[in-house]
Protein backbone atom coordinates (compact mmCIF):
# COMPACT_ATOMS: atom_id res chain seq x y z
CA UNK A 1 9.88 -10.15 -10.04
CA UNK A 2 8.78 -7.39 -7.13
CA UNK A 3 10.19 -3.72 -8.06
CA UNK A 4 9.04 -2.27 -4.89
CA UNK A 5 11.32 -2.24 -2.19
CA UNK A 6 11.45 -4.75 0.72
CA UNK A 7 11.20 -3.69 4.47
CA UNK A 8 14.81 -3.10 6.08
CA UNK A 9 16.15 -2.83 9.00
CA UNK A 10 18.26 -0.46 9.35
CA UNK A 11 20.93 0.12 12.17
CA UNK A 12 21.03 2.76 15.11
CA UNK A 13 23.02 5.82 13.46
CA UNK A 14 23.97 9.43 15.01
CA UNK A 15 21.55 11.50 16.37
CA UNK A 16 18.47 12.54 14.31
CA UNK A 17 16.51 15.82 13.82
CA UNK A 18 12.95 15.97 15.50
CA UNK A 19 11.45 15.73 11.48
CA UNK A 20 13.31 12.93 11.10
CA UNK A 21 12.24 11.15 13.71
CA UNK A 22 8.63 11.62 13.15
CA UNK A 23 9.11 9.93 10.02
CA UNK A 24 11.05 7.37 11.53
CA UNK A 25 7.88 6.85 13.94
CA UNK A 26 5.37 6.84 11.56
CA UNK A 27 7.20 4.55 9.29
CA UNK A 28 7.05 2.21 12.11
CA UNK A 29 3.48 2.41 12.43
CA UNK A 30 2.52 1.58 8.72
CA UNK A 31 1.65 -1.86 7.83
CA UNK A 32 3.00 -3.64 5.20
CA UNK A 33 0.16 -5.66 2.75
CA UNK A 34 1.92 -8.76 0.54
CA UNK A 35 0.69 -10.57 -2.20
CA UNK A 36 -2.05 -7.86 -2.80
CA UNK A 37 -4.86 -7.37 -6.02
CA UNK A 38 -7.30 -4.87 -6.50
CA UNK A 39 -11.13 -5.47 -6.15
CA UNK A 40 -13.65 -3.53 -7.02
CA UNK A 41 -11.36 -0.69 -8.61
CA UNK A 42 -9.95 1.04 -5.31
CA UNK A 43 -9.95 -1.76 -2.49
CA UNK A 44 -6.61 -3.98 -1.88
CA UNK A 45 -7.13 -7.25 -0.51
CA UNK A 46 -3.81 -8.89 0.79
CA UNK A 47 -1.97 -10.35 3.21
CA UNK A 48 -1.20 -7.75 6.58
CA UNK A 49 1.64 -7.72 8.56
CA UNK A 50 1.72 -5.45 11.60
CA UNK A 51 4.00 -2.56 12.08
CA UNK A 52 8.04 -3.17 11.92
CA UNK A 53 9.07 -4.44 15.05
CA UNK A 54 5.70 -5.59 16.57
CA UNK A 55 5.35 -9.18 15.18
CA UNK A 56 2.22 -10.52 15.45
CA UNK A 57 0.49 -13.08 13.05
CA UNK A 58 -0.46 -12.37 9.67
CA UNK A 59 -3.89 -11.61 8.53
CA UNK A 60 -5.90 -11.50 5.22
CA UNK A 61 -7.80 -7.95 4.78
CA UNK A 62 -9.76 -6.22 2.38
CA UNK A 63 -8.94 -2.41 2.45
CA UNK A 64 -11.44 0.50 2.19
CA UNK A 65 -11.16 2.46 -0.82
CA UNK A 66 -7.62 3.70 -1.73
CA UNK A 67 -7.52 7.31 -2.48
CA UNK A 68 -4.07 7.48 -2.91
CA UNK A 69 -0.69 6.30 -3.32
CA UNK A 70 2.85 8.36 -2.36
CA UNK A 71 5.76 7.45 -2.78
CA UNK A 72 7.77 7.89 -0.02
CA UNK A 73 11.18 7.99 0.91
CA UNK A 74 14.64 8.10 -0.93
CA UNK A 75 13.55 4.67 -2.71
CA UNK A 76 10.17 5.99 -3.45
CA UNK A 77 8.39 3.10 -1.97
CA UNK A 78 4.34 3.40 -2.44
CA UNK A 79 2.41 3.54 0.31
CA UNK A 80 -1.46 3.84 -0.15
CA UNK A 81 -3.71 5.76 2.14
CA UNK A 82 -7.13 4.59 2.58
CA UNK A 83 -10.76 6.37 3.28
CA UNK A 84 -10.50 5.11 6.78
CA UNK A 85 -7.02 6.79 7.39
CA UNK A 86 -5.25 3.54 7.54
CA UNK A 87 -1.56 3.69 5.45
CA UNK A 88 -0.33 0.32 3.39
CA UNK A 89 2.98 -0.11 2.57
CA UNK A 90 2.76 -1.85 -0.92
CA UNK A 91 5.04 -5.05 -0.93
CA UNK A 92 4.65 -7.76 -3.75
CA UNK A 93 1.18 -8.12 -5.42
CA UNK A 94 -0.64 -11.63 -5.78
CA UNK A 95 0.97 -13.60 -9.02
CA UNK A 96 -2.92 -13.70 -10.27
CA UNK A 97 -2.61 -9.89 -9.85
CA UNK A 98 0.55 -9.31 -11.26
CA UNK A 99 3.53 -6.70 -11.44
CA UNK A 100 1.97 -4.72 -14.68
CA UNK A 101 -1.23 -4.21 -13.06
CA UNK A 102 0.33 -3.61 -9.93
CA UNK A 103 1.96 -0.74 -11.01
CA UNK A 104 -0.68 0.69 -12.96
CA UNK A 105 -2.91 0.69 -10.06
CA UNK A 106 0.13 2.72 -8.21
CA UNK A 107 0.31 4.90 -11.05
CA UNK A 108 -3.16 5.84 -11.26
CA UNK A 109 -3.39 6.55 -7.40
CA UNK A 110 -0.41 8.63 -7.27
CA UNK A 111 -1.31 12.07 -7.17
CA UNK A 112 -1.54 15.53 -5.91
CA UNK A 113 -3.80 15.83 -2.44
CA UNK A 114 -7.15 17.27 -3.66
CA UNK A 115 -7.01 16.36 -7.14
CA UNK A 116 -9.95 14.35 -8.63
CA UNK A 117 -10.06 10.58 -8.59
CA UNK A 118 -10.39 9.55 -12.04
CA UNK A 119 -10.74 5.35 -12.04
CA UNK A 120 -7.94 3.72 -14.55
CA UNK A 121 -10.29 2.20 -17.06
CA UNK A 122 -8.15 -1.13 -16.90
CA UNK A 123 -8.85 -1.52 -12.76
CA UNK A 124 -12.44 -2.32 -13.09
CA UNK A 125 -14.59 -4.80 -12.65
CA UNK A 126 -17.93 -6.37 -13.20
CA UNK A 127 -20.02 -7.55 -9.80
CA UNK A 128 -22.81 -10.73 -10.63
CA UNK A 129 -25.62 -11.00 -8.35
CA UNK A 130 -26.15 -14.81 -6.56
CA UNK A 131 -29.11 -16.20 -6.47
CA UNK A 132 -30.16 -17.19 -3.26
């Protein structure tokens, strides 16, 4: 079961103000990421799909680091922001992942711009080394 919102389109209403069309365009320019998990403790690694409206095929991808999560919008939907600038809108996570971790991963990266990253103790993990 997915609490986070799912992508909508919505239909052409009255005139908008200039704010709200900026956040019109740059919710158009966000990519959604399905069927995501967490490696490392701050990377997502998911399924892309390109901005609303532009199609194109789907991709796998492995994020640089999430340093945070807002949630945006009247529905509060959680969009994470990574080192490289790029924006993520969170859909479902990967069933391995799960819903619980999911949204204690959301939890721990929502907060106030500037404030410290502080790692959830539950998102991370161990890295072996492979012999050659």
């Amino acid at each position: 079961m997915n609490s986070f919102p799912e992508p909508q389109l919505v239909a052409e209403g009255p005139p908008r103000s200039a704010r709200a069309e900026a956040v019109e365009r740059e919710r158009e320019r966000e990519q959604i990421i399905m069927r995501w998990s967490v490696v490392g403790h701050d990377r997502l690694l998911g399924t892309i799909f390109g901005p609303l409206g532009q199609g194109g095929a789907p991709r796998t991808v492995m994020t640089s680091p999430v340093v945070q999560v807002r949630l945006v919008g009247s529905s509060g939907r959680p969009v994470a922001f990574t080192e490289s600038g790029s924006a993520y809108r969170l859909g479902e996570p990967s069933e391995m992942f799960g819903q619980a971790r999911a949204e204690k991963f959301v939890v721990a990266k929502a907060r106030p711009p500037g404030a410290p990253v502080v790692p959830h103790p539950e998102m991370t993990s161990s890295s072996v080394a492979l012999d050659d």
